[in-house]
PDB file of N, CA and C in Angstrom:
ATOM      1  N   UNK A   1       0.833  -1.174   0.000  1.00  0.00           N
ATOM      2  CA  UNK A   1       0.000   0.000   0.000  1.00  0.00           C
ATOM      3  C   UNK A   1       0.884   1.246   0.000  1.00  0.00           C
ATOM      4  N   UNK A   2       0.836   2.335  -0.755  1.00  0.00           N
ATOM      5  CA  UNK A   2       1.399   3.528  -1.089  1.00  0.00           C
ATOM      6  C   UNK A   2       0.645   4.777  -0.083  1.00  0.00           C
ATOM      7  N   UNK A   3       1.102   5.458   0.864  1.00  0.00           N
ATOM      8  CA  UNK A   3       0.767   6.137   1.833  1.00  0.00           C
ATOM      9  C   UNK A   3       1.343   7.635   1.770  1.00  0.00           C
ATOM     10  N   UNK A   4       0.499   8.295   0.848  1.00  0.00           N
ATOM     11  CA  UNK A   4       1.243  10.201   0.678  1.00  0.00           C
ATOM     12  C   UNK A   4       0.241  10.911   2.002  1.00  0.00           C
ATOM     13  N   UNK A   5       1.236  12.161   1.973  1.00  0.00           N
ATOM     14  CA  UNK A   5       0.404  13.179   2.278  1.00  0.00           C
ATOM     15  C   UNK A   5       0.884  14.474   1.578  1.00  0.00           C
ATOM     16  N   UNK A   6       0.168  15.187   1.480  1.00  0.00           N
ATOM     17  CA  UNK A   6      -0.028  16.955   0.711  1.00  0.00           C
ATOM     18  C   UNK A   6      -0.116  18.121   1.616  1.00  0.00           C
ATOM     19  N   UNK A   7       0.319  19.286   1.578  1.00  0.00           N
ATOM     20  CA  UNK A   7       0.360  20.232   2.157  1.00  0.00           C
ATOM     21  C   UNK A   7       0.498  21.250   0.845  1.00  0.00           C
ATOM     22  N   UNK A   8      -0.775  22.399   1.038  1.00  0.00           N
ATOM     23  CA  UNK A   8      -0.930  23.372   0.394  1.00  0.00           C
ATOM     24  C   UNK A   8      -0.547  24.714   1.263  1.00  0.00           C
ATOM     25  N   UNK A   9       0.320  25.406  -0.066  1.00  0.00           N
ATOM     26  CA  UNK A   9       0.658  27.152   0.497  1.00  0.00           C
ATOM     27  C   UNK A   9       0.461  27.868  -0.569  1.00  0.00           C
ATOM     28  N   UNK A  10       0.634  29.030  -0.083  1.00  0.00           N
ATOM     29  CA  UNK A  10       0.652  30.200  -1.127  1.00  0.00           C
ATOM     30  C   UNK A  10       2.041  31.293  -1.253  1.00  0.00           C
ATOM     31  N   UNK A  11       2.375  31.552  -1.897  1.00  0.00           N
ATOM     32  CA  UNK A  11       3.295  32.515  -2.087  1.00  0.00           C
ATOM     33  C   UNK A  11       3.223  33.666  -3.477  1.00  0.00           C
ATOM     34  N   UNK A  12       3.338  34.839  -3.043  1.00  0.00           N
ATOM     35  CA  UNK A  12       3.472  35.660  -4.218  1.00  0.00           C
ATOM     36  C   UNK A  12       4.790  36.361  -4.889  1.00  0.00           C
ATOM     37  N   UNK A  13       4.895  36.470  -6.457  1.00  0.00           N
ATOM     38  CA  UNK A  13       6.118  36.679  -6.810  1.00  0.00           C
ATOM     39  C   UNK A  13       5.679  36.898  -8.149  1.00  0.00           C
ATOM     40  N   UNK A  14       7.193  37.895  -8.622  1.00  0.00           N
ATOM     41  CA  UNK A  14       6.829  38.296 -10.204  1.00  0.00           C
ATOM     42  C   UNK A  14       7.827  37.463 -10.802  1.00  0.00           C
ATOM     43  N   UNK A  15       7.926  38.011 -12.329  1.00  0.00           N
ATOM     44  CA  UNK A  15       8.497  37.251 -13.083  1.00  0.00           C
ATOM     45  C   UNK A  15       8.628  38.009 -14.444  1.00  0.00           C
ATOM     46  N   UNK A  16       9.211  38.052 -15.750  1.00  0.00           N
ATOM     47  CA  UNK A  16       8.832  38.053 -16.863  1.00  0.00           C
ATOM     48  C   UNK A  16       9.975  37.110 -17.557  1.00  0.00           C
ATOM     49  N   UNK A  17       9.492  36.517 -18.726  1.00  0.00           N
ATOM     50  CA  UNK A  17      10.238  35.908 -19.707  1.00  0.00           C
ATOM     51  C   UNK A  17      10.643  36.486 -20.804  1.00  0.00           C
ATOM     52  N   UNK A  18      12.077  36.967 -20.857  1.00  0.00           N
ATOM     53  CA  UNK A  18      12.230  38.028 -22.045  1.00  0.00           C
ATOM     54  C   UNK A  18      12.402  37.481 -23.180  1.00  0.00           C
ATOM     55  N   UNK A  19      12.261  36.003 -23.528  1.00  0.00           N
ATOM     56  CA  UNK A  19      12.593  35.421 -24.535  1.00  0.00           C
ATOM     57  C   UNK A  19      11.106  34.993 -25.506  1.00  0.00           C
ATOM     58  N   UNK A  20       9.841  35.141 -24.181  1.00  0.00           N
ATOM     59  CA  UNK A  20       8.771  34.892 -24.859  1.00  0.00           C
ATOM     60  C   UNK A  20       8.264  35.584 -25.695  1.00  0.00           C
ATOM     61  N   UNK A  21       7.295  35.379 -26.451  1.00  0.00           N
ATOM     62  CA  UNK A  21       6.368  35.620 -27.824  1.00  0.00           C
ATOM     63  C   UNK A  21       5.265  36.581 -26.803  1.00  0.00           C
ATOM     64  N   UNK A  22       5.151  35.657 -26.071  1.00  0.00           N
ATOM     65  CA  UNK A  22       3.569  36.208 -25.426  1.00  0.00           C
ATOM     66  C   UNK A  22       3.718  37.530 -24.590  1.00  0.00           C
ATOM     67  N   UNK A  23       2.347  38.105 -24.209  1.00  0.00           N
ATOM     68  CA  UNK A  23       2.593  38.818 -22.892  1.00  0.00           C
ATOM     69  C   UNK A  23       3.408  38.602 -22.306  1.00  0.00           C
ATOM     70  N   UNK A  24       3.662  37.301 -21.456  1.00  0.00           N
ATOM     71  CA  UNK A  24       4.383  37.175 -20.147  1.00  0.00           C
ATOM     72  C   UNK A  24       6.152  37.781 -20.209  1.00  0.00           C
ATOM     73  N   UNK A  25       6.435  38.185 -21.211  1.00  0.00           N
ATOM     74  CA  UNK A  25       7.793  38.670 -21.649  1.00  0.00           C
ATOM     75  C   UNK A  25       7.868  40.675 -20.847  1.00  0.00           C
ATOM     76  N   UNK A  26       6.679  40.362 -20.805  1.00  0.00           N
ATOM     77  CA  UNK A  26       6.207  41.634 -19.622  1.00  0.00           C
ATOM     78  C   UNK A  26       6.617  41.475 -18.100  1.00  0.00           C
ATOM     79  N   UNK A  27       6.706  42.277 -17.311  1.00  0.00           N
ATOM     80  CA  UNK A  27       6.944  41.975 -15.921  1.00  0.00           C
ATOM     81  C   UNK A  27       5.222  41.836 -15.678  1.00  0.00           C
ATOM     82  N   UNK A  28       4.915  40.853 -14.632  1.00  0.00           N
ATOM     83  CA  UNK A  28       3.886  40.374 -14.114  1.00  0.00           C
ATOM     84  C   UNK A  28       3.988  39.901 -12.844  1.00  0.00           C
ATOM     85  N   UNK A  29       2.709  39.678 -12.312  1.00  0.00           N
ATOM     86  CA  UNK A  29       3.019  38.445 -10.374  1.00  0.00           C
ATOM     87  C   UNK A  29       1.788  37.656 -10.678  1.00  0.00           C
ATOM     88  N   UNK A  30       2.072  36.564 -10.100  1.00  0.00           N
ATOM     89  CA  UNK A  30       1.612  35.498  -9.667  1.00  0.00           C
ATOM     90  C   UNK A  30       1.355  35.558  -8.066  1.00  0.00           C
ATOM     91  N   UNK A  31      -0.142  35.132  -7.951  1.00  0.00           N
ATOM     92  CA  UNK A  31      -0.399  34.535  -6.416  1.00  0.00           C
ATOM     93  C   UNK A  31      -0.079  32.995  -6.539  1.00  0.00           C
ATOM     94  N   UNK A  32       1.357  32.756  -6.480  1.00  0.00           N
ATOM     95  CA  UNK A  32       0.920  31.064  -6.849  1.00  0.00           C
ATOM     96  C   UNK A  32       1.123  29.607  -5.433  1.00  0.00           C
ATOM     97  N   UNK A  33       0.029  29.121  -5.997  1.00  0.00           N
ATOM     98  CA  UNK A  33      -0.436  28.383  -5.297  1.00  0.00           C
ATOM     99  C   UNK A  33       0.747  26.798  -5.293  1.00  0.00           C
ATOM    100  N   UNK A  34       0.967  26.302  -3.995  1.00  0.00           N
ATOM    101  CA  UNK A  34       2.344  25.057  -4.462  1.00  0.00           C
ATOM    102  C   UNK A  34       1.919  24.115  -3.141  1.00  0.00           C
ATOM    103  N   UNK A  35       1.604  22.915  -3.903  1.00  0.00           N
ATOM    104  CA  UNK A  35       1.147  21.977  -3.052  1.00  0.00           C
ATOM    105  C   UNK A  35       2.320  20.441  -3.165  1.00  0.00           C
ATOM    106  N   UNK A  36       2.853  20.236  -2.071  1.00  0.00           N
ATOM    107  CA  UNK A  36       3.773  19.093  -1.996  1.00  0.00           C
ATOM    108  C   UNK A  36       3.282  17.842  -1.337  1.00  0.00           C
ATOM    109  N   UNK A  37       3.662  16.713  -1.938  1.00  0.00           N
ATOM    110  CA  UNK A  37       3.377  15.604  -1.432  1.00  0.00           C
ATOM    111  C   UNK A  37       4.871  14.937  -1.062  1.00  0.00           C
ATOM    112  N   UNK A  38       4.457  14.103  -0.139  1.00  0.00           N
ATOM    113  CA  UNK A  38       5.552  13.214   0.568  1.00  0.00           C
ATOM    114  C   UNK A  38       4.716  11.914   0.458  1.00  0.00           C
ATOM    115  N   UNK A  39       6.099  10.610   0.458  1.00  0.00           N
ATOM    116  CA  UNK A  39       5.287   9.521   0.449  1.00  0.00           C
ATOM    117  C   UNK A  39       6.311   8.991   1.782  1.00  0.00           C
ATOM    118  N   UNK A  40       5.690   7.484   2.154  1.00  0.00           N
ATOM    119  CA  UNK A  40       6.191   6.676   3.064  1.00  0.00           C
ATOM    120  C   UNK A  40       5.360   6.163   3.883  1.00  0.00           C
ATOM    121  N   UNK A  41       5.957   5.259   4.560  1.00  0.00           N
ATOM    122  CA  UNK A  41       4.918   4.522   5.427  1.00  0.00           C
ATOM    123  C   UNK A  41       4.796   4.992   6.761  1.00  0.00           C
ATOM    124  N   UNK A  42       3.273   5.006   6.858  1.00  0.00           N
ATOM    125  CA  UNK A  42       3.087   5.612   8.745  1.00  0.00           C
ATOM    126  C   UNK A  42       4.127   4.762   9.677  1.00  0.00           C
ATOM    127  N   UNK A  43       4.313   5.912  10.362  1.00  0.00           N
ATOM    128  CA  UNK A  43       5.328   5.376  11.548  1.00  0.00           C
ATOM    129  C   UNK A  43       4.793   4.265  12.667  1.00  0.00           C
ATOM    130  N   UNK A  44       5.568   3.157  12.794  1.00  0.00           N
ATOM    131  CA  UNK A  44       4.825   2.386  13.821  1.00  0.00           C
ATOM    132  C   UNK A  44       4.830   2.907  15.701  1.00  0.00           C
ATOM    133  N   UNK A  45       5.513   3.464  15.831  1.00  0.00           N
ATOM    134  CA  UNK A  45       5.747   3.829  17.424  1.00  0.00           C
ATOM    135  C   UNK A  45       5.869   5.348  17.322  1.00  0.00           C
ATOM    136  N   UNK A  46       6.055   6.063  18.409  1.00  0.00           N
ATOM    137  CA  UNK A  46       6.167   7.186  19.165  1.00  0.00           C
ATOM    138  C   UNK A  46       5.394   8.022  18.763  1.00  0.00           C
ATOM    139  N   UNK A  47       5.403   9.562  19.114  1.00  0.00           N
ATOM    140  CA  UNK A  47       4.601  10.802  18.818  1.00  0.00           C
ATOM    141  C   UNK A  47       4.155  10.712  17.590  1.00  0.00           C
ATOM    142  N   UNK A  48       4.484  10.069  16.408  1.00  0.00           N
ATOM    143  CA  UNK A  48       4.340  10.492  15.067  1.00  0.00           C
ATOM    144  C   UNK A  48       3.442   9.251  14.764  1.00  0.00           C
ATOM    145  N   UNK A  49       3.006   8.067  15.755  1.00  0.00           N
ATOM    146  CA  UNK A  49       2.776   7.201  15.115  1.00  0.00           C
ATOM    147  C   UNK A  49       1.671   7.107  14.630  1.00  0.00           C
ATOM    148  N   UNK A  50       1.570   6.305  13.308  1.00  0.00           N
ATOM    149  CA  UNK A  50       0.106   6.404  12.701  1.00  0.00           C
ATOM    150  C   UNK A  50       0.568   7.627  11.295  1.00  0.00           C
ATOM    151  N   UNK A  51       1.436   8.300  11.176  1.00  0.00           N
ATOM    152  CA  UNK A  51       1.528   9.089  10.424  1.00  0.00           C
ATOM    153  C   UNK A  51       2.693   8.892   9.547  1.00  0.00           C
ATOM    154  N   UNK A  52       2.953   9.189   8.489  1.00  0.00           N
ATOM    155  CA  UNK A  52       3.954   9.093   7.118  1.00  0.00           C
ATOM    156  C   UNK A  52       4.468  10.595   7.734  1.00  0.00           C
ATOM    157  N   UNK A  53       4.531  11.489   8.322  1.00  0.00           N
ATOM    158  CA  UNK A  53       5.404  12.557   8.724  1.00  0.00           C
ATOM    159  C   UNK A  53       3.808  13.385   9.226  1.00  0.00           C
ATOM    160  N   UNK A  54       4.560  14.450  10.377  1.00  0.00           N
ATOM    161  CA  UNK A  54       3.274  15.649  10.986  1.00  0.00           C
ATOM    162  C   UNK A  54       3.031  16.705   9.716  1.00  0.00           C
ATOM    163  N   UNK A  55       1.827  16.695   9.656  1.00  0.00           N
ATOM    164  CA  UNK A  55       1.527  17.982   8.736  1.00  0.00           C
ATOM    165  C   UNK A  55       2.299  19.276   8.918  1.00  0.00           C
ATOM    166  N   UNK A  56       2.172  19.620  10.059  1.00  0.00           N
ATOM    167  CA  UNK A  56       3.352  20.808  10.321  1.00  0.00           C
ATOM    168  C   UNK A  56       4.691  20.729  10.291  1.00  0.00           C
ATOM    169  N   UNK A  57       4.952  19.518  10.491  1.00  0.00           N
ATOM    170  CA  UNK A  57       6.324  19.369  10.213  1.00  0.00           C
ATOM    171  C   UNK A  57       6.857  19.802   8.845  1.00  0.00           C
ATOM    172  N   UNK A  58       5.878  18.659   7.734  1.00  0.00           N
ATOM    173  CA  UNK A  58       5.903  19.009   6.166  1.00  0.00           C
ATOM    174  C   UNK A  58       5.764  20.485   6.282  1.00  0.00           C
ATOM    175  N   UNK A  59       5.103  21.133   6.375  1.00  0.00           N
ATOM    176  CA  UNK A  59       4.467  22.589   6.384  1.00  0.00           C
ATOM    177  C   UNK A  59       5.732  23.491   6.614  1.00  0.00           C
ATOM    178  N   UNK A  60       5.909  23.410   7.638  1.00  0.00           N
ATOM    179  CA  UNK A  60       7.774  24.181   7.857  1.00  0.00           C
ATOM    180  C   UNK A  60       8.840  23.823   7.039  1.00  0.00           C
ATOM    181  N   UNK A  61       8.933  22.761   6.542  1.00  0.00           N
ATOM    182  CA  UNK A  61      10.074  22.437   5.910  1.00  0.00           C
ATOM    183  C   UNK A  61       9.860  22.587   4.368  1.00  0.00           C
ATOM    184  N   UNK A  62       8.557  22.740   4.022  1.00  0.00           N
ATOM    185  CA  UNK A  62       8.391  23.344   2.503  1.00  0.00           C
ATOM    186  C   UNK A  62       8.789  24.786   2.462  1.00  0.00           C
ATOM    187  N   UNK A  63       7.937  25.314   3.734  1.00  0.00           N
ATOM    188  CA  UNK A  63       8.571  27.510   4.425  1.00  0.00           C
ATOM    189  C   UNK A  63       9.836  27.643   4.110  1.00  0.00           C
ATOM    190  N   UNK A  64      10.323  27.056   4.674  1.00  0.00           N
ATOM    191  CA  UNK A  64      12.076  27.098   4.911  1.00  0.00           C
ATOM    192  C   UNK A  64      12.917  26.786   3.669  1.00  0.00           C
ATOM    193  N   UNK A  65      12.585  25.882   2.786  1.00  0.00           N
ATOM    194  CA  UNK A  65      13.198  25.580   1.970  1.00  0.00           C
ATOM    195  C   UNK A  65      12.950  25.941   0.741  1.00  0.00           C
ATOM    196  N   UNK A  66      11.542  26.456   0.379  1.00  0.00           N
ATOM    197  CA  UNK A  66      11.021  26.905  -0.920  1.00  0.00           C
ATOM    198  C   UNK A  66      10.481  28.112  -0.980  1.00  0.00           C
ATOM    199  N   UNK A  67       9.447  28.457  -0.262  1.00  0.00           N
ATOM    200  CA  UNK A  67       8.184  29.601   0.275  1.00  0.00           C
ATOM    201  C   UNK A  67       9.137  30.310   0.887  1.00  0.00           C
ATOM    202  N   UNK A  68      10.021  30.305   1.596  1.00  0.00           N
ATOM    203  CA  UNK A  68      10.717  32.112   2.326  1.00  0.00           C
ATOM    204  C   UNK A  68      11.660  32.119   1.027  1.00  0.00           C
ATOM    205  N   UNK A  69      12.069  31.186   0.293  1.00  0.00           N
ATOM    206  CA  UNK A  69      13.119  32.023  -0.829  1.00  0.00           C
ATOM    207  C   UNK A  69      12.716  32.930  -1.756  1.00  0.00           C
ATOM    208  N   UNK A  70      10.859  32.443  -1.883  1.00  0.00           N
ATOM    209  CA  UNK A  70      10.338  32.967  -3.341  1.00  0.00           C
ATOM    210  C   UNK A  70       9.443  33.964  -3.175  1.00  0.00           C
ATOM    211  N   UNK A  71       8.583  34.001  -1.820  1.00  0.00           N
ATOM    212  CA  UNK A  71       7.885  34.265  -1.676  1.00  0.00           C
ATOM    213  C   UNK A  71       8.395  36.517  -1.589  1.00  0.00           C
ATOM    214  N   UNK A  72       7.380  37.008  -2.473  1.00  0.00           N
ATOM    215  CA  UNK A  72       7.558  38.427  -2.709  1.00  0.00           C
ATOM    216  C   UNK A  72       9.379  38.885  -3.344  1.00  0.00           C
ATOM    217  N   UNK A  73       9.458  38.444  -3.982  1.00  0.00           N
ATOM    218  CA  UNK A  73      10.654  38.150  -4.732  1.00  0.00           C
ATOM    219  C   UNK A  73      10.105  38.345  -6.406  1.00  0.00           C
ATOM    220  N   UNK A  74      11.318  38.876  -7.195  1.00  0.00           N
ATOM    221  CA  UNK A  74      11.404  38.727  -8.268  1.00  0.00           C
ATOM    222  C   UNK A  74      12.323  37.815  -8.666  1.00  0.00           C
ATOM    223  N   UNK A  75      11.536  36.584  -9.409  1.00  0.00           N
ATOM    224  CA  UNK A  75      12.191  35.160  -9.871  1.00  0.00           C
ATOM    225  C   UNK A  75      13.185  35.289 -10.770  1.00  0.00           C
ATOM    226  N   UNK A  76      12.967  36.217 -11.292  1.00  0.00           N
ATOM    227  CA  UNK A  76      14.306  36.468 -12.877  1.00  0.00           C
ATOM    228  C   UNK A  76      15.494  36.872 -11.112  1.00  0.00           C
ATOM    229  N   UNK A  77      15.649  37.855 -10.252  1.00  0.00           N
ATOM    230  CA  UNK A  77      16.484  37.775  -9.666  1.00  0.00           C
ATOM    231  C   UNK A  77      17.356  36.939  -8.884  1.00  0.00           C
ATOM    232  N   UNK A  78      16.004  35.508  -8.389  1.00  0.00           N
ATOM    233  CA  UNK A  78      16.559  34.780  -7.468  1.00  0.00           C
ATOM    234  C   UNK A  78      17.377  33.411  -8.583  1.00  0.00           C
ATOM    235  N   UNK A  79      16.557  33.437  -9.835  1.00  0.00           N
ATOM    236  CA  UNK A  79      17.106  31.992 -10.519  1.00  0.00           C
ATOM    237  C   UNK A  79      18.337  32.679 -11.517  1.00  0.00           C
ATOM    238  N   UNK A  80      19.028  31.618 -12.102  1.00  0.00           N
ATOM    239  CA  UNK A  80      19.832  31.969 -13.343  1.00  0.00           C
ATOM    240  C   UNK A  80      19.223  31.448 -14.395  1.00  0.00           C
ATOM    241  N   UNK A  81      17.922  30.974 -14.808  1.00  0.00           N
ATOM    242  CA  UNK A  81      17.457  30.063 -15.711  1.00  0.00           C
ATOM    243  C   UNK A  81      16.315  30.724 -16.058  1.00  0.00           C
ATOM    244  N   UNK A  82      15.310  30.716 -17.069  1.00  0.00           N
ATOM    245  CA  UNK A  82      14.347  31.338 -17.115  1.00  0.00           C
ATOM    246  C   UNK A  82      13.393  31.113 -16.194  1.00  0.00           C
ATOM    247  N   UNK A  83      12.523  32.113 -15.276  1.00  0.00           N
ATOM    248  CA  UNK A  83      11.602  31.072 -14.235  1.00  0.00           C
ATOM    249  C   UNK A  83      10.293  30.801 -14.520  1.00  0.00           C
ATOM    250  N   UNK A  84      10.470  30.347 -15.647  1.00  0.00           N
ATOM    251  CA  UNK A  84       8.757  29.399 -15.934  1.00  0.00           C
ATOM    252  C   UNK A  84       8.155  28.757 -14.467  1.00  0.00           C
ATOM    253  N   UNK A  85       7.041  28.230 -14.884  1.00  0.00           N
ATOM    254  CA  UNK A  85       6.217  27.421 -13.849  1.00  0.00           C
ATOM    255  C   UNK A  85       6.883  26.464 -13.707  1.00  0.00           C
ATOM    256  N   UNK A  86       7.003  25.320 -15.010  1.00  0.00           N
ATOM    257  CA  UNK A  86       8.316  24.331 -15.183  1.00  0.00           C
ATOM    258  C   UNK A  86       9.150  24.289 -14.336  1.00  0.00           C
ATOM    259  N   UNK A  87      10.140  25.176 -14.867  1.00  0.00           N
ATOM    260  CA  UNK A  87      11.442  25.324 -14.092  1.00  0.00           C
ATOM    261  C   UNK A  87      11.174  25.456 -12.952  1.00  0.00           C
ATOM    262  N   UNK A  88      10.605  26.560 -12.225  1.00  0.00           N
ATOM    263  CA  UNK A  88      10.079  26.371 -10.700  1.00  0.00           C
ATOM    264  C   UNK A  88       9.830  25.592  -9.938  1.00  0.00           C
ATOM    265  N   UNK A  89       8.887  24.501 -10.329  1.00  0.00           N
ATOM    266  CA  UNK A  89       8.212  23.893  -9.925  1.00  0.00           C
ATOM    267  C   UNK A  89       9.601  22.661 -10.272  1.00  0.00           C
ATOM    268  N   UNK A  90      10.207  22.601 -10.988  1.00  0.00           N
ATOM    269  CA  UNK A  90      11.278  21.716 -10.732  1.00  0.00           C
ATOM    270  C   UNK A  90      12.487  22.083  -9.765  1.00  0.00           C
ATOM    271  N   UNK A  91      12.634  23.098  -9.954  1.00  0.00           N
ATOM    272  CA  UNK A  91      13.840  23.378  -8.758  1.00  0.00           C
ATOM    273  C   UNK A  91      13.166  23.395  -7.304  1.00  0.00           C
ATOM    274  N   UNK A  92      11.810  23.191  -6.892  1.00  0.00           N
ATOM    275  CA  UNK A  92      11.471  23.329  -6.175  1.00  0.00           C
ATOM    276  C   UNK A  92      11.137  21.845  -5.772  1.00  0.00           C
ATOM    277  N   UNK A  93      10.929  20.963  -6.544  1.00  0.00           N
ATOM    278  CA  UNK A  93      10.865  19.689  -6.545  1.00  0.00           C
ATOM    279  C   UNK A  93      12.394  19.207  -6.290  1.00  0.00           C
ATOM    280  N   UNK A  94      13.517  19.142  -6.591  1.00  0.00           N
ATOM    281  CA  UNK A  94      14.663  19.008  -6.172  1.00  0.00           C
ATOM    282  C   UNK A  94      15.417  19.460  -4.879  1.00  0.00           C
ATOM    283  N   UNK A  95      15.154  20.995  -4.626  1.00  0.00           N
ATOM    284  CA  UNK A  95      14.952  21.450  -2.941  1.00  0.00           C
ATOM    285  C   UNK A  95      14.718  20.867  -2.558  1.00  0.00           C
ATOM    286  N   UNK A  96      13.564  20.142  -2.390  1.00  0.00           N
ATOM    287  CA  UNK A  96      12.687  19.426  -1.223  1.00  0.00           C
ATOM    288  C   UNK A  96      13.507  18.118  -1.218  1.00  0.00           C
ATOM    289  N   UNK A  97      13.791  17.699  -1.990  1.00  0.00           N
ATOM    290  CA  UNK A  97      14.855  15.941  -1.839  1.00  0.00           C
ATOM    291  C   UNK A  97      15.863  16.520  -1.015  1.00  0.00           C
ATOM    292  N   UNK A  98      16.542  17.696  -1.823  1.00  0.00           N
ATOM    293  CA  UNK A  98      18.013  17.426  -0.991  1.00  0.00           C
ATOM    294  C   UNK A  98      17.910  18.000   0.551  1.00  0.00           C
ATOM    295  N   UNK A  99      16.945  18.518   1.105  1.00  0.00           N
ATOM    296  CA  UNK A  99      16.445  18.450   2.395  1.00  0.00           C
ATOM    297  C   UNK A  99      15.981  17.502   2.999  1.00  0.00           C
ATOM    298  N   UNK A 100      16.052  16.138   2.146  1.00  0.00           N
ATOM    299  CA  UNK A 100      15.730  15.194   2.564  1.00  0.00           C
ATOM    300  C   UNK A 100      14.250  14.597   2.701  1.00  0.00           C
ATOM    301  N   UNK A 101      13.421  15.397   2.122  1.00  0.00           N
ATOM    302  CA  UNK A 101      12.091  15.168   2.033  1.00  0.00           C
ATOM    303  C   UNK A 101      11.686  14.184   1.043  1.00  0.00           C
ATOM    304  N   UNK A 102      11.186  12.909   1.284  1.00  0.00           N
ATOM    305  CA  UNK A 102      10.658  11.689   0.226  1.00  0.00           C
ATOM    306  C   UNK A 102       9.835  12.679  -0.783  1.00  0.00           C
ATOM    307  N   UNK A 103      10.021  13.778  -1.095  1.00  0.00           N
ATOM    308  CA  UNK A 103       8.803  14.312  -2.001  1.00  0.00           C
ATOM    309  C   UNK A 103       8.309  13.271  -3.721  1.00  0.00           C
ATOM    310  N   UNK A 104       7.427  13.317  -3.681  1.00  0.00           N
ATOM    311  CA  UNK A 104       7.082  12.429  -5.066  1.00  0.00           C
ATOM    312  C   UNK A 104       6.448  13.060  -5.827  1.00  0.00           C
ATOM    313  N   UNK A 105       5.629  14.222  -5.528  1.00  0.00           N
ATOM    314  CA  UNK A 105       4.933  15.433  -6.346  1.00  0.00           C
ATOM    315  C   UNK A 105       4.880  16.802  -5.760  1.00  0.00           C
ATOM    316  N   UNK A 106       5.375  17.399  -6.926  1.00  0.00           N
ATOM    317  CA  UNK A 106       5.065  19.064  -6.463  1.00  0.00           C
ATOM    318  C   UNK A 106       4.328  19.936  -8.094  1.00  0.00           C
ATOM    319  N   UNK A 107       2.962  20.418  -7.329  1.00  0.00           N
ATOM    320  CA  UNK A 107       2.262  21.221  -7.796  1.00  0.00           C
ATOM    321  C   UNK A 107       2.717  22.570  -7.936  1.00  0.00           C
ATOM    322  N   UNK A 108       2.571  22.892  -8.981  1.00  0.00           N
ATOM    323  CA  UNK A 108       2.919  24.667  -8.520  1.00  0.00           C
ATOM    324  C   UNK A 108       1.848  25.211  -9.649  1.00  0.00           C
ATOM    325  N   UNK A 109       0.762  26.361  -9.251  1.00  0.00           N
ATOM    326  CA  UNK A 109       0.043  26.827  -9.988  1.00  0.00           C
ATOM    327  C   UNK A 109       0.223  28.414 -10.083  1.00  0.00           C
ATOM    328  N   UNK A 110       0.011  28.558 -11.482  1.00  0.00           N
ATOM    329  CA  UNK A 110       0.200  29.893 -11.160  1.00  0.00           C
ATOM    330  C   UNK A 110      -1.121  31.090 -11.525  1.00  0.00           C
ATOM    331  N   UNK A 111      -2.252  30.101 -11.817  1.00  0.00           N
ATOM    332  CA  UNK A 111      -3.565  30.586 -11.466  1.00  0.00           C
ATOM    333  C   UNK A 111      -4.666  29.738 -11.182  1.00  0.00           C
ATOM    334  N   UNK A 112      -5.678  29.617 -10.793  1.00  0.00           N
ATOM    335  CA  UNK A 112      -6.428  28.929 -10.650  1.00  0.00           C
ATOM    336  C   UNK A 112      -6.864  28.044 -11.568  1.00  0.00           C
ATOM    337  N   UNK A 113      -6.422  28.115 -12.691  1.00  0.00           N
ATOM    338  CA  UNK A 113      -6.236  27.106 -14.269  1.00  0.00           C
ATOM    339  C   UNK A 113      -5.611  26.979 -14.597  1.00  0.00           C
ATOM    340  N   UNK A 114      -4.329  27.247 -14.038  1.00  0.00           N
ATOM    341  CA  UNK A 114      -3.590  27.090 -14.920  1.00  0.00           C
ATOM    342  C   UNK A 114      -1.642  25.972 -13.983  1.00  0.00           C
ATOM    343  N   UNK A 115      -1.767  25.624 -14.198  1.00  0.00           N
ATOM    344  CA  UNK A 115      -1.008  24.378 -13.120  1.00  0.00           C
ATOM    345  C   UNK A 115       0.139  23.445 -13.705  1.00  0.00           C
ATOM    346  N   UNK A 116       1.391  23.149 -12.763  1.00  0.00           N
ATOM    347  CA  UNK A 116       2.642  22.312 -13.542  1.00  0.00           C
ATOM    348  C   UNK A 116       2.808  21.194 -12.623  1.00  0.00           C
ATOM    349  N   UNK A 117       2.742  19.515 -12.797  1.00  0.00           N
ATOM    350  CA  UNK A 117       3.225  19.042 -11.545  1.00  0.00           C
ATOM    351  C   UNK A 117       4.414  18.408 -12.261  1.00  0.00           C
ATOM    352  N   UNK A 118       5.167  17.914 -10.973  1.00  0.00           N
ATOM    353  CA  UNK A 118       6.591  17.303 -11.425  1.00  0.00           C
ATOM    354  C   UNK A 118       6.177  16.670 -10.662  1.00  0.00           C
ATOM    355  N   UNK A 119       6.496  14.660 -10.922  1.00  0.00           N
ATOM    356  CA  UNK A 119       6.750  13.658 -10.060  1.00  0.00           C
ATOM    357  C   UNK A 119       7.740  12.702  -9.720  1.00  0.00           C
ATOM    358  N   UNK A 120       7.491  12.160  -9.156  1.00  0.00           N
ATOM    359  CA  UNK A 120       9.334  11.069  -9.371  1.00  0.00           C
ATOM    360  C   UNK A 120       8.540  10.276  -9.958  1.00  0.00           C
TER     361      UNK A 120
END
């Protein structure tokens, strides 16, 4: 049996793509929405038991590692790469491993329709 859990945040941030065709080659922001999953098996003993990790636990360690870097930031400043949703949502998917987080999916939306996931 395969045992995730998800934790949803929000963070806001601009962006433009100077290489694009479209609008977005404009400076713009995003309210975007980034939801992470972790997998593993519930713990058999102590405080945690019954659980694949504490929701707050996940919750802080997405803050810390993804959400305080991006959050009210301009992305062309913080990346060297163009910062699509893509790309984001992949470097943000890689963060979370090398913090050690089993992550297996990360959502990142950057409107209410409009959405990128990366999985292992």
């Amino acid at each position: 049996m395969r045992t995730t859990i998800t934790v949803s945040t929000t963070f806001a941030a601009a962006h433009r793509l100077p290489d694009h065709e479209g609008k977005c080659c404009r400076l713009h922001g995003h309210t975007y929405g980034l939801e992470v999953t972790v997998e593993g098996q519930p713990q058999q003993s102590g405080p945690a038991a019954g659980m694949v990790m504490d929701f707050a636990e996940l919750r802080q360690c997405v803050q810390e590692a993804v959400v305080g870097l991006l959050d009210h930031q301009l992305l062309n400043d913080v990346f060297d790469f163009p910062p699509t949703s893509e790309a984001v949502a992949g470097w943000a998917f890689q963060r979370l491993l090398d913090v050690g987080l089993p992550v297996v999916r990360v959502r990142l939306a950057e409107s209410p329709n409009s959405y990128v996931e990366v999985t292992a």
